[in-house]
C-alpha atoms as a PDB file:
ATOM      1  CA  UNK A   1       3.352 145.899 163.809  1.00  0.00           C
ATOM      2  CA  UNK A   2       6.300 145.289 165.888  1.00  0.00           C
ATOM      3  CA  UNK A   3       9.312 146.975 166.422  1.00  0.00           C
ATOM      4  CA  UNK A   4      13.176 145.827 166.670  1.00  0.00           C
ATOM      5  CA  UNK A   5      15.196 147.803 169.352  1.00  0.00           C
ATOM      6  CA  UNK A   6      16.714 148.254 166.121  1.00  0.00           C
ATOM      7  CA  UNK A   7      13.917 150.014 164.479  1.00  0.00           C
ATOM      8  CA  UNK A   8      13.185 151.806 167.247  1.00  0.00           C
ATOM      9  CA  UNK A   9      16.483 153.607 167.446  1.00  0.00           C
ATOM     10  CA  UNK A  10      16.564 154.407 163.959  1.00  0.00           C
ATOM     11  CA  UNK A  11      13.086 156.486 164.669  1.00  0.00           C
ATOM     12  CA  UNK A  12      14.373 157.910 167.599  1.00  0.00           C
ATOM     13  CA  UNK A  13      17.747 159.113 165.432  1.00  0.00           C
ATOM     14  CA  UNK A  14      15.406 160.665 162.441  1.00  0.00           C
ATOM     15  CA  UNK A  15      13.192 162.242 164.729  1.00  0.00           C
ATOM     16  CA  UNK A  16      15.352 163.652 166.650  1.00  0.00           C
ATOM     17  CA  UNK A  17      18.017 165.077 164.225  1.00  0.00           C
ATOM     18  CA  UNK A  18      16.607 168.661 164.006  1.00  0.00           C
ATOM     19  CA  UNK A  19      16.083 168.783 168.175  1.00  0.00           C
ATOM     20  CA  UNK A  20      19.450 167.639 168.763  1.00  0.00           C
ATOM     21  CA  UNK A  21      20.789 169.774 165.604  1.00  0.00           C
ATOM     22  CA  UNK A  22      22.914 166.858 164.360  1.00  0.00           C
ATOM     23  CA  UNK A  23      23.598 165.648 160.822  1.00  0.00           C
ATOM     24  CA  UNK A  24      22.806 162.482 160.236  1.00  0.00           C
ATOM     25  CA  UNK A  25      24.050 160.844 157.328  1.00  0.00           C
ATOM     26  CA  UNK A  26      22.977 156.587 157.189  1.00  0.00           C
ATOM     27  CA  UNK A  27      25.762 154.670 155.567  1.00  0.00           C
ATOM     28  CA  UNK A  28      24.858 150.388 154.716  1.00  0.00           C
ATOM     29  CA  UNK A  29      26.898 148.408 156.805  1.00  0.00           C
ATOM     30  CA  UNK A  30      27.669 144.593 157.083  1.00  0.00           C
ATOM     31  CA  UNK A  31      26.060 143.887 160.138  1.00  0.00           C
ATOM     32  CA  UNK A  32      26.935 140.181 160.209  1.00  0.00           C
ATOM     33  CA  UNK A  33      30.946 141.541 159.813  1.00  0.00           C
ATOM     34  CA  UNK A  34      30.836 143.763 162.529  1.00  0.00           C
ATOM     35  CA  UNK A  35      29.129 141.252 164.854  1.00  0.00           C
ATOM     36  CA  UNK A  36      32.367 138.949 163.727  1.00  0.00           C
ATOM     37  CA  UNK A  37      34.715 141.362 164.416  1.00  0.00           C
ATOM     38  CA  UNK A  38      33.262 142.180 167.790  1.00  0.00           C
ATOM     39  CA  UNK A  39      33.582 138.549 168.592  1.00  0.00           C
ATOM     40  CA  UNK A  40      30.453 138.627 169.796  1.00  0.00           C
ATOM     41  CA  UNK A  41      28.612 135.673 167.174  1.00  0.00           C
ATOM     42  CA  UNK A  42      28.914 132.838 169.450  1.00  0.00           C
ATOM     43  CA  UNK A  43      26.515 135.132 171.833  1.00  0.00           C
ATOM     44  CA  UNK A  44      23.596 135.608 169.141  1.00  0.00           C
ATOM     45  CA  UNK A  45      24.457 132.177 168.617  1.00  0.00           C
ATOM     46  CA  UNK A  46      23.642 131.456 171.967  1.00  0.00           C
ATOM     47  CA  UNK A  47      20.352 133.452 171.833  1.00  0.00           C
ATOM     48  CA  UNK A  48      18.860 131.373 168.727  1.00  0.00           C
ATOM     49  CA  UNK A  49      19.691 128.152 170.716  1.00  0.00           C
ATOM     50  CA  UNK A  50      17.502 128.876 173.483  1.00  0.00           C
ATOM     51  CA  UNK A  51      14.684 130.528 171.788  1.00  0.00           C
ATOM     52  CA  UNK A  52      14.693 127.268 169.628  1.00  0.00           C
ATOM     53  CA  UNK A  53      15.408 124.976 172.143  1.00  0.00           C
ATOM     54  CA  UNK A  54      13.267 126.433 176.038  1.00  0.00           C
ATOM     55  CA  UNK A  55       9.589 126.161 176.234  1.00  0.00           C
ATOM     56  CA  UNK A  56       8.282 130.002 176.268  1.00  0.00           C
ATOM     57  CA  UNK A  57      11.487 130.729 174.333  1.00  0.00           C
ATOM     58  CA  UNK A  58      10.616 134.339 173.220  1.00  0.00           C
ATOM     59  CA  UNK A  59      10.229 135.215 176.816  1.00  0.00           C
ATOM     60  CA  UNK A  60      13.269 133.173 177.825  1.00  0.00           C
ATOM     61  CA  UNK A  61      15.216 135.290 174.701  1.00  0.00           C
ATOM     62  CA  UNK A  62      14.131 138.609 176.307  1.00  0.00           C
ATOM     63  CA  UNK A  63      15.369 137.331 179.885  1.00  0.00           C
ATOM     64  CA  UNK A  64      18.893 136.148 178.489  1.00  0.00           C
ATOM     65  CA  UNK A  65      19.342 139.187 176.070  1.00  0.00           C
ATOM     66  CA  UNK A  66      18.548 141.331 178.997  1.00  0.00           C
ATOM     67  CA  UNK A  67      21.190 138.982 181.483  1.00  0.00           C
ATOM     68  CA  UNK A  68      23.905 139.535 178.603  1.00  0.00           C
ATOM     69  CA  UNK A  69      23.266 143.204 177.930  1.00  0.00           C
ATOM     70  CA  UNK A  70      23.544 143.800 181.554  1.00  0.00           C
ATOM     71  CA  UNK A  71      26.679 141.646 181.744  1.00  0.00           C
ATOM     72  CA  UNK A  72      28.497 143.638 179.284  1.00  0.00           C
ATOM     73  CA  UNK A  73      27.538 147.302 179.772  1.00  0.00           C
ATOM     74  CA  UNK A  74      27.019 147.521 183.459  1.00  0.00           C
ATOM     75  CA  UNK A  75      29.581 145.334 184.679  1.00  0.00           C
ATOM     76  CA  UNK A  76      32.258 144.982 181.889  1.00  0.00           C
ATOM     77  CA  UNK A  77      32.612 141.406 181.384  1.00  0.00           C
ATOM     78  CA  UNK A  78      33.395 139.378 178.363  1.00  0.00           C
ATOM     79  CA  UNK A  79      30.315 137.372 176.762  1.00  0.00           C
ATOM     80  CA  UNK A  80      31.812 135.500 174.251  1.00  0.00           C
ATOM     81  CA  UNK A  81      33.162 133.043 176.440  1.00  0.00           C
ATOM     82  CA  UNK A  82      30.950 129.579 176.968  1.00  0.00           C
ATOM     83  CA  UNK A  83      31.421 130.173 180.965  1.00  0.00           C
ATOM     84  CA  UNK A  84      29.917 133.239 180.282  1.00  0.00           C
ATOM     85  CA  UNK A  85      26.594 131.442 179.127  1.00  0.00           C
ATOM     86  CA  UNK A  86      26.400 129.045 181.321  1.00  0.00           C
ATOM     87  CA  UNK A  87      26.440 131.460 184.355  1.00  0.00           C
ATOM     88  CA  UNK A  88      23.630 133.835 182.520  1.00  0.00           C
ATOM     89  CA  UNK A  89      21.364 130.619 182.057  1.00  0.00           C
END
């Protein structure tokens, strides 16, 4: 069976709960709303094209997810942008 990063963290949170002695309460949420409001949709977008479009593309998704995480959380630039994309490809 194979886990979504996802997933995993959602083990990792129930697991944890008692160890870390928070309450965790799960509330639904509109993923595909906050990913709009984030402004981040034309980056998943981005994702689906090449895993559709390269040869190998679910190792070429893992590569580009990694590039974009990396982009945004260790050096705080904006990947929404199409410049953006073109410079992780």
């Amino acid at each position: 069976r194979e886990e979504t990063a996802g997933g995993d963290a959602y083990q990792v949170m129930c697991r944890y709960r008692n160890v870390w002695n928070i309450d965790l309460k799960l509330r639904p949420a509109f993923l595909g709303g906050i990913m709009h409001g984030a402004g981040s949709l034309s980056a998943m977008r981005f994702v689906t094209a090449v895993q559709q479009i390269e040869k190998g593309g679910d190792k070429q998704v893992e590569q580009v997810s990694r590039e974009l995480w990396r982009r945004i959380w260790s050096e705080d630039k904006d990947i929404t942008q199409p410049e953006s994309f073109s410079e992780v490809v």
